[in-house]
Protein backbone atom coordinates (compact mmCIF):
# COMPACT_ATOMS: atom_id res chain seq x y z
CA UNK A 1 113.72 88.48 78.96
CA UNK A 2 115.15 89.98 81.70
CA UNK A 3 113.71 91.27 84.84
CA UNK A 4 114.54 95.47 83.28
CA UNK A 5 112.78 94.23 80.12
CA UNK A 6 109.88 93.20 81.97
CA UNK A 7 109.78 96.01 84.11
CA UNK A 8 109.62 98.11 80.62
CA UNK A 9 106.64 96.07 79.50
CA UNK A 10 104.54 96.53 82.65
CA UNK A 11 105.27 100.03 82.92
CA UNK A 12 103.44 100.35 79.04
CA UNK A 13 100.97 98.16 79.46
CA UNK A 14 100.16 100.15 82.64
CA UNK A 15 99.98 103.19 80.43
CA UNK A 16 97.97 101.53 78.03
CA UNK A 17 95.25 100.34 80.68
CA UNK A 18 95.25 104.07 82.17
CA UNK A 19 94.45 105.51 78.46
CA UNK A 20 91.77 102.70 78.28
CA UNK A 21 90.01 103.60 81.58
CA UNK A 22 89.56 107.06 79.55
CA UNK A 23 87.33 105.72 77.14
CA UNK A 24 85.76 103.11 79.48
CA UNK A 25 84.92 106.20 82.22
CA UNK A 26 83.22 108.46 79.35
CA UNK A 27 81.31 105.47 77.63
CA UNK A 28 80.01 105.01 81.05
CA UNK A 29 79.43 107.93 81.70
CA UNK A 30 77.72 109.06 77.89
CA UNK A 31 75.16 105.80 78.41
CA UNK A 32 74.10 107.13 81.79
CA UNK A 33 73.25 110.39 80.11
CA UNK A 34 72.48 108.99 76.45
CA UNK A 35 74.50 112.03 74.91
CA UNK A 36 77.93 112.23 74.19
CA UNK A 37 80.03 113.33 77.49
CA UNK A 38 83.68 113.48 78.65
CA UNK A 39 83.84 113.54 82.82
CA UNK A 40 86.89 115.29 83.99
CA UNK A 41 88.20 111.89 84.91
CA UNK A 42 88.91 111.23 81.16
CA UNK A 43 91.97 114.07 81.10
CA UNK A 44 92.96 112.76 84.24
CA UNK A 45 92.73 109.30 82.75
CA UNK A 46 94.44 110.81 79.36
CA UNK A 47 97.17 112.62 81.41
CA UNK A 48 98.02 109.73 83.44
CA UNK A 49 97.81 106.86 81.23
CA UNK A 50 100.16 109.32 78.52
CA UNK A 51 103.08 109.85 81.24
CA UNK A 52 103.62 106.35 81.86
CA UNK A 53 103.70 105.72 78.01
CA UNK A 54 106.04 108.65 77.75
CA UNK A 55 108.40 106.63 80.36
CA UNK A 56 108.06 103.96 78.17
CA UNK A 57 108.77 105.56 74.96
CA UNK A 58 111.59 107.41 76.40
CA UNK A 59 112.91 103.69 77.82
CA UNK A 60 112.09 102.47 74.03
CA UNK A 61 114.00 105.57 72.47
CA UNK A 62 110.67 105.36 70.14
CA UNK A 63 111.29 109.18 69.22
CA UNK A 64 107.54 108.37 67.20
CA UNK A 65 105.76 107.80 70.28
CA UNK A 66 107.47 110.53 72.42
CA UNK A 67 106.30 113.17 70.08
CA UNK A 68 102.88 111.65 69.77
CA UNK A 69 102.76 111.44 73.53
CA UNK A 70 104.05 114.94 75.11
CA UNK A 71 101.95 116.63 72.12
CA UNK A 72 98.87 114.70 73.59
CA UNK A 73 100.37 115.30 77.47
CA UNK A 74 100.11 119.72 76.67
CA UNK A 75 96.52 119.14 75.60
CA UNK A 76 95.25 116.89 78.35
CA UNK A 77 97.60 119.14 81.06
CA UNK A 78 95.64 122.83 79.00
CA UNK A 79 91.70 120.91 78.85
CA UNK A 80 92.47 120.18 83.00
CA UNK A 81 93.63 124.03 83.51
CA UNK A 82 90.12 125.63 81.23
CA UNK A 83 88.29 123.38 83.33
CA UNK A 84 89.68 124.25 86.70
CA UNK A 85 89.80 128.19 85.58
CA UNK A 86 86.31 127.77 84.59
CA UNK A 87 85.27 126.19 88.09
CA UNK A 88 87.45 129.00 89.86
CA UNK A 89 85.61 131.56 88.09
CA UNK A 90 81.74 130.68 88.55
CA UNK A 91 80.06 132.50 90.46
CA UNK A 92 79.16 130.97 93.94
CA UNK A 93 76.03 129.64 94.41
CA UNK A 94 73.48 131.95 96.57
């Protein structure tokens, strides 16, 4: 394997660790609360972790994967922008 090869691999397992974090930080976070919750850090998590495995599909030519990934990347990119809007738009507290 050479040294671009490798480079490959690290950059997707990288991805793959980043999309893990996402369900590690809400687990954490949905036994703290006992309810089911997603922290804003899981669509950063999501949107991070499915760049990187874009790169790496792209790099694979894995047309499969690329479409499964920048389908996923619009969603986590339009959940980040309802909840900034939403923030934004609450009224300020007294």
């Amino acid at each position: 394997m050479n040294n671009t090869e490798i480079s490959i691999l690290v950059l997707g397992f990288a991805g793959q660790a980043l999309f893990f974090m996402r369900f590690f930080v809400q687990w954490l976070q949905s036994e703290k609360h006992q309810k089911s919750v997603i922290p804003v850090s899981f669509w950063y998590f999501s949107l991070a972790g499915s760049s990187l495995l874009m790169v790496y599909a792209i790099l694979r030519h894995d047309i499969v994967f690329i479409v499964g990934q920048s389908t996923g990347f619009y969603i986590y990119l339009r959940n980040l922008y309802f909840i900034h809007r939403e923030k934004k738009e609450a009224p300020e507290p007294a």
